[in-house]
C-alpha atoms as a PDB file:
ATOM      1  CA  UNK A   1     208.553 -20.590 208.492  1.00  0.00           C
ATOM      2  CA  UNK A   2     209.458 -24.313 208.013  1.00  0.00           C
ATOM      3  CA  UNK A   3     209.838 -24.607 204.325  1.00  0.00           C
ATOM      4  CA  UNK A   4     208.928 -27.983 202.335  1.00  0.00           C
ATOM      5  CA  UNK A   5     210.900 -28.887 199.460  1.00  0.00           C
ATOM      6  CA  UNK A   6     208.232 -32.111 198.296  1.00  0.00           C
ATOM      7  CA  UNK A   7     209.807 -33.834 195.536  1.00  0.00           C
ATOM      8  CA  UNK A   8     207.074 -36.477 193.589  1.00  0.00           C
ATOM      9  CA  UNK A   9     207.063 -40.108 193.646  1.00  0.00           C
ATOM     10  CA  UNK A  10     203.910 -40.631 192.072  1.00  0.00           C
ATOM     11  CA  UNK A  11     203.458 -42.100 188.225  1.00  0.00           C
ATOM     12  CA  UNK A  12     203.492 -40.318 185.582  1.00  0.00           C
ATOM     13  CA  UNK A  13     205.565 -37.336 186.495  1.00  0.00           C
ATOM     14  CA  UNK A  14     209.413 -36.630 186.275  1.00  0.00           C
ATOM     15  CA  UNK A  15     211.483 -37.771 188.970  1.00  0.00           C
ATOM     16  CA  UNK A  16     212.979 -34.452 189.452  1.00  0.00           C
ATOM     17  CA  UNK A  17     209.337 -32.987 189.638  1.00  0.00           C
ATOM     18  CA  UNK A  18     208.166 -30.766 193.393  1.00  0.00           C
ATOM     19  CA  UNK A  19     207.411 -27.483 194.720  1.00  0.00           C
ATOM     20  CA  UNK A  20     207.779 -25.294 197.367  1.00  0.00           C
ATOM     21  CA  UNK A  21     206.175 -24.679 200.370  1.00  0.00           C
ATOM     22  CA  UNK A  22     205.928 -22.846 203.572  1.00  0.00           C
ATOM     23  CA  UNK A  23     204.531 -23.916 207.064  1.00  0.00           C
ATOM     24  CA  UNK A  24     205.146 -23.293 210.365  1.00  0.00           C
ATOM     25  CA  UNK A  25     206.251 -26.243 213.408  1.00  0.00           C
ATOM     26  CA  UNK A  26     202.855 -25.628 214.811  1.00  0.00           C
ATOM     27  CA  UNK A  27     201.229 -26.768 211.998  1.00  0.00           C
ATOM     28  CA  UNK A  28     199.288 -30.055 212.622  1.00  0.00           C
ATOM     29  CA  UNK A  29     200.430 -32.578 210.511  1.00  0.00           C
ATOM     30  CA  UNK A  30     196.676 -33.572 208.930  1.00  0.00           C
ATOM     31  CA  UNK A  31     196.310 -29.830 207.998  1.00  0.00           C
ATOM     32  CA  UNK A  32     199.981 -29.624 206.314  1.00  0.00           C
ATOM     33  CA  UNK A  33     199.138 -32.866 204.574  1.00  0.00           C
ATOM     34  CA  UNK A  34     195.351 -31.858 203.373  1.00  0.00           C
ATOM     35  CA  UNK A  35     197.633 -28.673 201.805  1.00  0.00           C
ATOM     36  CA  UNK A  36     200.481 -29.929 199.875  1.00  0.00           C
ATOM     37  CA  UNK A  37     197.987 -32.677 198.211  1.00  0.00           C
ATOM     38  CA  UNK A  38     195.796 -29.608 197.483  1.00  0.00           C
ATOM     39  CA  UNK A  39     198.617 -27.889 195.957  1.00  0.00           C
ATOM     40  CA  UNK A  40     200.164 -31.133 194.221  1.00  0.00           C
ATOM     41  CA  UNK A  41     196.317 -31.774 192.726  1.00  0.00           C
ATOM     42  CA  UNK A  42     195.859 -28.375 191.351  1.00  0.00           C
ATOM     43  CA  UNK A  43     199.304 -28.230 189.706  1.00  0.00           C
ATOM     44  CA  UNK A  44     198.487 -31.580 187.916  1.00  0.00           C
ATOM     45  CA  UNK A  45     194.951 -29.573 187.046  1.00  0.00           C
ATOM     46  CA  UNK A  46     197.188 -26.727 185.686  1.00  0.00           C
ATOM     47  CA  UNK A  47     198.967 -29.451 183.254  1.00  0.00           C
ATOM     48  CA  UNK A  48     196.064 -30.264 181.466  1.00  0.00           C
ATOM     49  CA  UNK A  49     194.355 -26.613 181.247  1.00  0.00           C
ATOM     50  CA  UNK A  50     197.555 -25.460 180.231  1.00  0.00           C
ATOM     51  CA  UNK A  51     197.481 -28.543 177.277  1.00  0.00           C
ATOM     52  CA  UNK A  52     193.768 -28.154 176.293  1.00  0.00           C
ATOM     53  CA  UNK A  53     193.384 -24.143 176.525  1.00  0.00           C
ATOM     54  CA  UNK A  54     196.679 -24.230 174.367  1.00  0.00           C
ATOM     55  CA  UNK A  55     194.859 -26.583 171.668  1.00  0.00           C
ATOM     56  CA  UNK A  56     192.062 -24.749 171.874  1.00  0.00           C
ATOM     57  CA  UNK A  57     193.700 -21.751 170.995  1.00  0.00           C
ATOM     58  CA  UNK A  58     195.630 -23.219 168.096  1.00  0.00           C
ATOM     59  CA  UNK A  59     192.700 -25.997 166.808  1.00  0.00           C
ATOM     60  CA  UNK A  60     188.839 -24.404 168.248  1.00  0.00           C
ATOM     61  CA  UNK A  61     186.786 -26.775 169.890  1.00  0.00           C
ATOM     62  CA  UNK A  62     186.476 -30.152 169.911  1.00  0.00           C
ATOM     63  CA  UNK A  63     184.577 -32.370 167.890  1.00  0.00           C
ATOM     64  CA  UNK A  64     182.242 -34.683 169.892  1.00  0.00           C
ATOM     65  CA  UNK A  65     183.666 -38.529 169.985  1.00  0.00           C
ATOM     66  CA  UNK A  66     181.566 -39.606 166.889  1.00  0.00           C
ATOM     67  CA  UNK A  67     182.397 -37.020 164.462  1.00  0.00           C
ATOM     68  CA  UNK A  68     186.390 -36.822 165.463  1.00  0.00           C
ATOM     69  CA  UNK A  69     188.704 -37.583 162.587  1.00  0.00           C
ATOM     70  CA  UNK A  70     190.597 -35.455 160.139  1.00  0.00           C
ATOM     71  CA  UNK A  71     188.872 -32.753 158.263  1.00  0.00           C
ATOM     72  CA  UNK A  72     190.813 -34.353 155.033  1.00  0.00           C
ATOM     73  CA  UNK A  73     189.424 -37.530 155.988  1.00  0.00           C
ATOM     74  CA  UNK A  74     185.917 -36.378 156.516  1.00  0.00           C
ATOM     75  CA  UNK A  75     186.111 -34.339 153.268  1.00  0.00           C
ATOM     76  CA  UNK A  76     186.770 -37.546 151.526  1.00  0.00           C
ATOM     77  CA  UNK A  77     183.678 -38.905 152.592  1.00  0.00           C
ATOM     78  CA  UNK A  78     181.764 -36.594 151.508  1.00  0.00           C
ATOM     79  CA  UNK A  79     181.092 -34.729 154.938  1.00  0.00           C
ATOM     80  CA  UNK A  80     180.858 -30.501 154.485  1.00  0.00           C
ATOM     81  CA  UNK A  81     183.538 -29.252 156.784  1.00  0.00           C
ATOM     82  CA  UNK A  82     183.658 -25.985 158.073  1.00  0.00           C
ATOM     83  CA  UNK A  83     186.680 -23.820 157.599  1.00  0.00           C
ATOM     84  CA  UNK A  84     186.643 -20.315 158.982  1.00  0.00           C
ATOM     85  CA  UNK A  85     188.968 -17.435 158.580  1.00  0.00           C
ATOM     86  CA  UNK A  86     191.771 -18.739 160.673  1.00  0.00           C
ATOM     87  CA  UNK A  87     191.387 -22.236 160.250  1.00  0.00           C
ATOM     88  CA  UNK A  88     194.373 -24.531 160.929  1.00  0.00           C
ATOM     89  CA  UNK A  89     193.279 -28.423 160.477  1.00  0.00           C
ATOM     90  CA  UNK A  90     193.780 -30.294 163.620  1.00  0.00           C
ATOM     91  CA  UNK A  91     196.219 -33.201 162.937  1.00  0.00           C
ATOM     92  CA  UNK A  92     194.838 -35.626 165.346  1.00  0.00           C
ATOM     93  CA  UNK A  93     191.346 -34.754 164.284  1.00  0.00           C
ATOM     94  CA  UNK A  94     189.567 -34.239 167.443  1.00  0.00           C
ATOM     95  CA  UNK A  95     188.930 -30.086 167.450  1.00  0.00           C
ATOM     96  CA  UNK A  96     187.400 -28.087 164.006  1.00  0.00           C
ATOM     97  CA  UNK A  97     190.343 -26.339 163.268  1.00  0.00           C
ATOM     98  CA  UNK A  98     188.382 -23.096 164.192  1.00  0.00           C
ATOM     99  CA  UNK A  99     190.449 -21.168 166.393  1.00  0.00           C
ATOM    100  CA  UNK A 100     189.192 -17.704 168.167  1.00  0.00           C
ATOM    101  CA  UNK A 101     190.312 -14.523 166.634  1.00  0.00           C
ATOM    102  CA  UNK A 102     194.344 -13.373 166.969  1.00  0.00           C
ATOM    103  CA  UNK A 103     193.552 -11.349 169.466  1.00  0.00           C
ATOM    104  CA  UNK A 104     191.984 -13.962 171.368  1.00  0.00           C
ATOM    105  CA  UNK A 105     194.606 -16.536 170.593  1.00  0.00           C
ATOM    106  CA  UNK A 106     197.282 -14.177 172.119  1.00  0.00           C
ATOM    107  CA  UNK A 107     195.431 -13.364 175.203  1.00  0.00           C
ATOM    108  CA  UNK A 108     194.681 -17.103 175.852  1.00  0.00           C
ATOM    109  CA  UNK A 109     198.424 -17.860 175.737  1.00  0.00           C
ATOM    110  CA  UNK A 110     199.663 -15.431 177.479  1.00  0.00           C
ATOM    111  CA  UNK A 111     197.482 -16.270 180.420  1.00  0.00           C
ATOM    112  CA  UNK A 112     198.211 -20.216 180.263  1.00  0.00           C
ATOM    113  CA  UNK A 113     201.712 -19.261 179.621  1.00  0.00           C
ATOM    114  CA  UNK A 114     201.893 -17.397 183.291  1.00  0.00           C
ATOM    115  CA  UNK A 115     200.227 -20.440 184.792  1.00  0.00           C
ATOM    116  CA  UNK A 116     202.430 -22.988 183.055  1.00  0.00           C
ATOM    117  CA  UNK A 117     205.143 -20.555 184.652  1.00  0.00           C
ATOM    118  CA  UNK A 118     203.536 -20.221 188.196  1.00  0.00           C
ATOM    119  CA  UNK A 119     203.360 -24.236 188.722  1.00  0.00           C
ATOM    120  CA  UNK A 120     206.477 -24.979 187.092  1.00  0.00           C
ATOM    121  CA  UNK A 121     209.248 -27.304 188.656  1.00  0.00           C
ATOM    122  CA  UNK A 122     211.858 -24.732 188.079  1.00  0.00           C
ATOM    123  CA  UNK A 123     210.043 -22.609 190.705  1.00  0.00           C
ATOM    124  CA  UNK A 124     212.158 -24.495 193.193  1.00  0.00           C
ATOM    125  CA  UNK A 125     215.739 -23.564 191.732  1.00  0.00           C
ATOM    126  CA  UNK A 126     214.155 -20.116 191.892  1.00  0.00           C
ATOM    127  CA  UNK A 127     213.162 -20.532 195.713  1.00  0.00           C
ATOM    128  CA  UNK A 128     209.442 -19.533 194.529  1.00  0.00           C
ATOM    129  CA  UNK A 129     207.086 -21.014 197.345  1.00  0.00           C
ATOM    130  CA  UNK A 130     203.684 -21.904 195.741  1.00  0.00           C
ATOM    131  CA  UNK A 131     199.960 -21.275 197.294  1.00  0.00           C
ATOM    132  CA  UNK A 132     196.870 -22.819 196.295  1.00  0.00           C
ATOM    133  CA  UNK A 133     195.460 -18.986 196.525  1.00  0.00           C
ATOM    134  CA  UNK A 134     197.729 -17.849 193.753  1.00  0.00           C
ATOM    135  CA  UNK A 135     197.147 -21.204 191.733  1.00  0.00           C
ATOM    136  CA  UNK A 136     193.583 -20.576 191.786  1.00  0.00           C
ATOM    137  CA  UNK A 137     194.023 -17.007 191.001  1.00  0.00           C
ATOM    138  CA  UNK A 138     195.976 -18.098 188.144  1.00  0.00           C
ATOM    139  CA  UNK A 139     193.313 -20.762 186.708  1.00  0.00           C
ATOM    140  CA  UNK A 140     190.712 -18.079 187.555  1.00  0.00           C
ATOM    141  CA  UNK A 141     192.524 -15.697 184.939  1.00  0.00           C
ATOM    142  CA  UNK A 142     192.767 -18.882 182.203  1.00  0.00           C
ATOM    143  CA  UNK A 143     188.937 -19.330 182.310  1.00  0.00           C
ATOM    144  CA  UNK A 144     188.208 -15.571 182.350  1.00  0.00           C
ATOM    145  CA  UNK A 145     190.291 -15.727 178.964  1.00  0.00           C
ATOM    146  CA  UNK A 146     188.574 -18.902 177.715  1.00  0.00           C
ATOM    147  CA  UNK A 147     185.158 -16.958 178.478  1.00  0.00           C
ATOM    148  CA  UNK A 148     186.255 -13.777 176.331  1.00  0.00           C
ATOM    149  CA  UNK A 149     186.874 -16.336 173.862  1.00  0.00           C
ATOM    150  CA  UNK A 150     183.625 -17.909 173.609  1.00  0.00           C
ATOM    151  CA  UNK A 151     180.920 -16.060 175.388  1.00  0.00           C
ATOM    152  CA  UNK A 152     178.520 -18.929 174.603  1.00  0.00           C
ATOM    153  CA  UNK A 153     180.596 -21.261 176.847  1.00  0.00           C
ATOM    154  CA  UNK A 154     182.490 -24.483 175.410  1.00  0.00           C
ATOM    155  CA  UNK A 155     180.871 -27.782 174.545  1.00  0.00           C
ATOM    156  CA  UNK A 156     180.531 -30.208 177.614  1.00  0.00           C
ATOM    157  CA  UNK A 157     182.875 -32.563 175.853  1.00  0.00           C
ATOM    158  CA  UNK A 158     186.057 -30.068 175.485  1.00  0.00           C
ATOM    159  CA  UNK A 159     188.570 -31.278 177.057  1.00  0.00           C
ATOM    160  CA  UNK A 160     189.141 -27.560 178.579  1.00  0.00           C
ATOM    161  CA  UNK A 161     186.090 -27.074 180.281  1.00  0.00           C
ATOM    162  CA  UNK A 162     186.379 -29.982 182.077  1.00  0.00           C
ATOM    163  CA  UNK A 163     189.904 -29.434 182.885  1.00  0.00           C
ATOM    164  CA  UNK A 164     188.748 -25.698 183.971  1.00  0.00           C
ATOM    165  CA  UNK A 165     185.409 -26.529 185.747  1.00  0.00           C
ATOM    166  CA  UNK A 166     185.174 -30.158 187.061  1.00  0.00           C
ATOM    167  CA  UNK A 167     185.778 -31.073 190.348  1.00  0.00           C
ATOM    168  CA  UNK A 168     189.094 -32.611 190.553  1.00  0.00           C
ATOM    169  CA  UNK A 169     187.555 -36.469 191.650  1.00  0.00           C
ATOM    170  CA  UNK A 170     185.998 -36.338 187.924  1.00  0.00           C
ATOM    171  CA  UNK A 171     190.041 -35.805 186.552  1.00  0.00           C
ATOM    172  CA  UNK A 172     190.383 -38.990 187.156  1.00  0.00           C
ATOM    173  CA  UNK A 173     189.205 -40.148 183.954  1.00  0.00           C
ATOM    174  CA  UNK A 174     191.834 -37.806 182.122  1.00  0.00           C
ATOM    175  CA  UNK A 175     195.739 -39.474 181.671  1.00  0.00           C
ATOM    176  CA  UNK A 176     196.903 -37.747 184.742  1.00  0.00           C
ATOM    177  CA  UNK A 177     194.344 -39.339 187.101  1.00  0.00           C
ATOM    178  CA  UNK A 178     196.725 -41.803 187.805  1.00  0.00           C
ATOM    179  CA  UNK A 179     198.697 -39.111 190.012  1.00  0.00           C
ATOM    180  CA  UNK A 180     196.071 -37.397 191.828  1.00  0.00           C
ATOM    181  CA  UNK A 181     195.996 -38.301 195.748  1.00  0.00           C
ATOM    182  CA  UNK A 182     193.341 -38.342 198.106  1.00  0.00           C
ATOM    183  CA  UNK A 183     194.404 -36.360 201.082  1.00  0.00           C
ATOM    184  CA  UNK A 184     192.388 -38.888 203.318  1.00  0.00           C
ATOM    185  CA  UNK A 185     194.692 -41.455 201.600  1.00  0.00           C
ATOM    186  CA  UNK A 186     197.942 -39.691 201.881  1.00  0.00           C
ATOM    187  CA  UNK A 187     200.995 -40.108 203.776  1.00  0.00           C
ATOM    188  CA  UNK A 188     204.181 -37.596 204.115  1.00  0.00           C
ATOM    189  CA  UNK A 189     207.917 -38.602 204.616  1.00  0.00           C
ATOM    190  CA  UNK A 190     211.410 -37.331 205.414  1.00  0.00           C
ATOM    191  CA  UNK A 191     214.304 -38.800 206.083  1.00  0.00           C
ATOM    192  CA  UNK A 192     212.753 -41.893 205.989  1.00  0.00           C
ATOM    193  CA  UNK A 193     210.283 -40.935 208.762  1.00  0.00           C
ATOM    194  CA  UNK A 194     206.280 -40.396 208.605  1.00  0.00           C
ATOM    195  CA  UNK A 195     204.434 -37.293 209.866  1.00  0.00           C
ATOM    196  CA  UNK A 196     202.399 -38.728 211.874  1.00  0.00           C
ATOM    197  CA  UNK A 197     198.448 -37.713 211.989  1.00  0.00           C
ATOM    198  CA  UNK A 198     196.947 -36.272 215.255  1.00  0.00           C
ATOM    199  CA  UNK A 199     200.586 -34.832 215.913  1.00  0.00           C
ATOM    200  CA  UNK A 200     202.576 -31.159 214.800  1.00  0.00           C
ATOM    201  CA  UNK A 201     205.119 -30.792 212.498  1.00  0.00           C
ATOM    202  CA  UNK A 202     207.313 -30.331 215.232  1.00  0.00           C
ATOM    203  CA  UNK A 203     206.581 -33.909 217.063  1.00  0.00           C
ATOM    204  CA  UNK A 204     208.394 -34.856 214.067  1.00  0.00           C
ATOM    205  CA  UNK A 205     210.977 -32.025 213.524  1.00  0.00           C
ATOM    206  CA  UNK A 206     211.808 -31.610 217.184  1.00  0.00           C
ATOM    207  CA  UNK A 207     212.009 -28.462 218.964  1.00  0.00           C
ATOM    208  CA  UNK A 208     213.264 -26.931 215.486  1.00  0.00           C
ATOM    209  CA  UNK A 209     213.075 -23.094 214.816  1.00  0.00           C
ATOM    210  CA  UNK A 210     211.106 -21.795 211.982  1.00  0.00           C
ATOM    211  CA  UNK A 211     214.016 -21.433 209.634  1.00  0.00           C
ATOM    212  CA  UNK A 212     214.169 -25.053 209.196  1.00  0.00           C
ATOM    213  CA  UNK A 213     214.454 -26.811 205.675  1.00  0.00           C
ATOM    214  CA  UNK A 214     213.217 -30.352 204.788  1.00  0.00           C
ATOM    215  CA  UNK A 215     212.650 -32.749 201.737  1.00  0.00           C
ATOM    216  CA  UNK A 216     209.974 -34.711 202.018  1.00  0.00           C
ATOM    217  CA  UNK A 217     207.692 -36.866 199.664  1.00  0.00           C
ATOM    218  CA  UNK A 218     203.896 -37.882 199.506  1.00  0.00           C
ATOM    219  CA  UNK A 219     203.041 -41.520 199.322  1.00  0.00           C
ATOM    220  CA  UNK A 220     199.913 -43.749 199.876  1.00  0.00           C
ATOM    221  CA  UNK A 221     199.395 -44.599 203.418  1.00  0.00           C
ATOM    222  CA  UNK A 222     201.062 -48.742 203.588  1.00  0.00           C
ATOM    223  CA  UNK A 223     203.015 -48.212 200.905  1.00  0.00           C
ATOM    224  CA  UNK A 224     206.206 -47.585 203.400  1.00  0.00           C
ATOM    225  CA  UNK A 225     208.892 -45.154 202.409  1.00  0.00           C
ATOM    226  CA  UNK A 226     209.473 -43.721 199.623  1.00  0.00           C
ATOM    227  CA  UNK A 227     212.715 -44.676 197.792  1.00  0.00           C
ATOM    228  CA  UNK A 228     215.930 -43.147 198.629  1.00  0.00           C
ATOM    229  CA  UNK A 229     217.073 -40.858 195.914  1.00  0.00           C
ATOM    230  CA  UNK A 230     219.834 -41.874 194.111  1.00  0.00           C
ATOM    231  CA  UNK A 231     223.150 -40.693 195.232  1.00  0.00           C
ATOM    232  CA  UNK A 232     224.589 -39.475 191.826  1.00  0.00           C
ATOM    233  CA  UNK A 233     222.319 -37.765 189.777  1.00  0.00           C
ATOM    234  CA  UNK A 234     221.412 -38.533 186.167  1.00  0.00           C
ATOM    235  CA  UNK A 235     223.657 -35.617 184.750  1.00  0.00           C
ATOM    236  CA  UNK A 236     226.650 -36.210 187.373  1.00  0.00           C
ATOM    237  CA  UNK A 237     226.222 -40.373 186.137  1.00  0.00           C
ATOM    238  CA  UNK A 238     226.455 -39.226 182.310  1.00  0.00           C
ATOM    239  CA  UNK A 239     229.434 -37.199 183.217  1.00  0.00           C
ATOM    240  CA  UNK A 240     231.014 -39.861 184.914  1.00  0.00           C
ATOM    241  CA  UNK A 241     230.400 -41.874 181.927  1.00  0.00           C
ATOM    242  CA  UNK A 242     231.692 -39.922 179.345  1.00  0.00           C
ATOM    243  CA  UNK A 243     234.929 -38.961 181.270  1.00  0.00           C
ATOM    244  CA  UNK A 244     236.022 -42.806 182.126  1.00  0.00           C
ATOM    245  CA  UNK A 245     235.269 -43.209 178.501  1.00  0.00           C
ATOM    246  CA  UNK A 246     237.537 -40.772 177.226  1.00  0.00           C
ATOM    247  CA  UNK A 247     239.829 -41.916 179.692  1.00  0.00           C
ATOM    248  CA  UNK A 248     239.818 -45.547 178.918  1.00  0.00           C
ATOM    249  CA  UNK A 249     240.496 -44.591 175.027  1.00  0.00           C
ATOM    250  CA  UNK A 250     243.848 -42.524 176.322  1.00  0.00           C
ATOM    251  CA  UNK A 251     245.134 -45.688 178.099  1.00  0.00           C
ATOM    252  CA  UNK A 252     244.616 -47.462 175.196  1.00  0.00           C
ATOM    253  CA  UNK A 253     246.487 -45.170 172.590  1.00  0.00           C
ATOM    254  CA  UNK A 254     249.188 -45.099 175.631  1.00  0.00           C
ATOM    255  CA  UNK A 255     249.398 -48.713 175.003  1.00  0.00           C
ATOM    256  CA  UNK A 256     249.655 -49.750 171.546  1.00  0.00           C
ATOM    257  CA  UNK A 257     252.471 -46.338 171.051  1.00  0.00           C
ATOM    258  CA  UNK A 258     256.145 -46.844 170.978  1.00  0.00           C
ATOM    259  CA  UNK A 259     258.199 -46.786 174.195  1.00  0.00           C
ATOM    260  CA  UNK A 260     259.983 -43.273 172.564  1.00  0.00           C
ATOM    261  CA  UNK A 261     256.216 -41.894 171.751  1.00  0.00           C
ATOM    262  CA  UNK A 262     256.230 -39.995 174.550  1.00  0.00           C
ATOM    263  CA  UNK A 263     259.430 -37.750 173.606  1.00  0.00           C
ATOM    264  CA  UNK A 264     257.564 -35.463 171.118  1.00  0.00           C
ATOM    265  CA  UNK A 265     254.892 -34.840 174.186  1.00  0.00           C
ATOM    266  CA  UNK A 266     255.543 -30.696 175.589  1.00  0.00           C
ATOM    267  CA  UNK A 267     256.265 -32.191 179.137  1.00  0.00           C
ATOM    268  CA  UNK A 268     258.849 -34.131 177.952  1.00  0.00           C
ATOM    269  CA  UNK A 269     261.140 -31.546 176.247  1.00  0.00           C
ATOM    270  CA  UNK A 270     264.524 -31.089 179.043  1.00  0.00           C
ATOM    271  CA  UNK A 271     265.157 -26.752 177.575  1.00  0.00           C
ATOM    272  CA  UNK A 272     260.828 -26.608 178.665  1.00  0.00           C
ATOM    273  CA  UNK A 273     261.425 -25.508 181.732  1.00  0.00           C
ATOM    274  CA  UNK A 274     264.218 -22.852 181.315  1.00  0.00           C
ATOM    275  CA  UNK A 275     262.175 -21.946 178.354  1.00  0.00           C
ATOM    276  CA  UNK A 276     259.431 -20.976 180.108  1.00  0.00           C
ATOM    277  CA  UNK A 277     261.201 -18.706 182.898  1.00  0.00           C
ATOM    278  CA  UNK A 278     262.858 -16.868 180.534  1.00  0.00           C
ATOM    279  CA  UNK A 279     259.207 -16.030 178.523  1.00  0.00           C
ATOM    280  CA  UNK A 280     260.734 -17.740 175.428  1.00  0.00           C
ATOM    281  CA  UNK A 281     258.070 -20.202 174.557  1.00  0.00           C
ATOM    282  CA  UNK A 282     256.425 -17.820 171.992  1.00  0.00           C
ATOM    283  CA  UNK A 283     258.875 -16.243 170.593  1.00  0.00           C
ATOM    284  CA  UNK A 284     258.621 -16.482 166.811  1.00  0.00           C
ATOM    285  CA  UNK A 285     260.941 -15.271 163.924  1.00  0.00           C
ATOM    286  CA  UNK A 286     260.199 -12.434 161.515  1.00  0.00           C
ATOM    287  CA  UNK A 287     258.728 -13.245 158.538  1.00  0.00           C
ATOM    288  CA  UNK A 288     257.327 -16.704 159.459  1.00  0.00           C
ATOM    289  CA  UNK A 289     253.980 -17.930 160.172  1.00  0.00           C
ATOM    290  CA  UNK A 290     252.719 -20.639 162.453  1.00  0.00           C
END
């Protein structure tokens, strides 16, 4: 299998952010491009089910738009608010404060928990390769949860249900709609080359085995290439930093000591040496303490 290390270029997500995945060189290129924007789609669904199914389990359901605000708020104004037996006010004022049971609460994160698991960027230091089956399999378990939780179904406007149960095109309207890709719009690069449509994965591979490894990225078709990564990381840059730093503080001790400074330094002792070979350095007298 040709495996696909696609790292994101798209707004709104982490630099650092990709998955896994597994083809083979016979693949044609449409269908291997149709898959990873499936796959890069549904984990961006899984980020907001895993945020809404988590607020509904702490806050209920949410308010519809004109009665959102804070249940202190609304108290003030004379508006009855209910409060059942768990209820935890919502700080931002958009759900009751009326969560499901404990039981319930558990069982919902536990399941989004999994998910959030299942789609998460760290899959790829774990060499985890992702599949839209197991993805939906996952979100299939999240809404089973969510319909233990409420039998009756959630209100149209919850943000969970239509993170659950719309059709991805109607995400849009949510704040990650700005990274969802249409496959029909969708171009894939490596090494600074496009896959081209109408051709195999190996057209653009060469006569590769299927043990081959690539990073590639998805872009918008006429955008061009994607930007080179940068050659030093963000951690090895810090690093870097913080060692010329310290270094550049040294030098300037060195320079404002006196030209004898240097004799108390270990190195500099002439008997170091001998003392050393002959397993002398510590050696300590009875009775004293260092």
């Amino acid at each position: 299998m040709v495996l696909i290390s696609l790292k994101s270029t798209l707004p709104n997500t982490t630099t650092n952010d990709g998955f896994l995945f597994e083809t083979t060189s016979s693949t044609p290129v449409t269908e291997l491009i149709d898959s990873l924007v499936d796959i890069h789609n549904a984990r961006l669904r899984c980020c907001l089910v895993v945020d809404a199914v988590r607020a509904l389990a702490t806050y209920g359901v949410m308010k519809k738009l004109e009665e959102a605000g804070t249940d202190e708020v609304q108290e003030i104004i004379g508006k009855e608010v209910e409060k059942g037996t768990n209820y935890t006010p919502d700080p931002s004022g958009l759900r009751t404060g009326n969560p499901p049971d404990e039981k319930m609460v558990e069982i919902l994160n536990r399941e989004v928990l999994a998910l959030e698991e299942y789609v998460s960027k760290d899959q790829v230091q774990r060499k985890v390769v992702l599949t839209i089956h197991k993805i939906e399999e996952s979100l299939n378990n999240v809404r089973g949860a969510v319909t233990m939780a409420y039998p009756e179904g959630l209100p149209e406007w919850d943000l969970a249900r239509i993170a659950l149960e719309d059709p991805i095109d109607k995400l849009k309207g949510t704040y990650l709609g700005g990274s969802l890709i249409d496959a029909n719009d969708a171009s894939l690069w490596t090494c600074n080359k496009e896959f081209i449509r109408g051709k195999l994965v190996s057209d653009r591979l060469g006569s590769c085995n299927e043990k081959t490894k690539i990073v590639a990225k998805l872009t918008t078709k006429g955008s061009g290439p994607p930007a080179r990564e940068p050659i030093v990381s963000e951690a090895e840059r810090n690093a870097m930093t913080a060692f010329y730093f310290k270094r550049q503080e040294e030098l300037k001790k060195l320079s404002q000591a006196d030209e004898d400074d240097y004799l108390n330094s270990e190195w500099a002792d002439p008997k170091g040496m001998k003392r050393n070979l002959q397993g002398l350095n510590d050696v300590k007298a009875p009775g004293f303490r260092f």
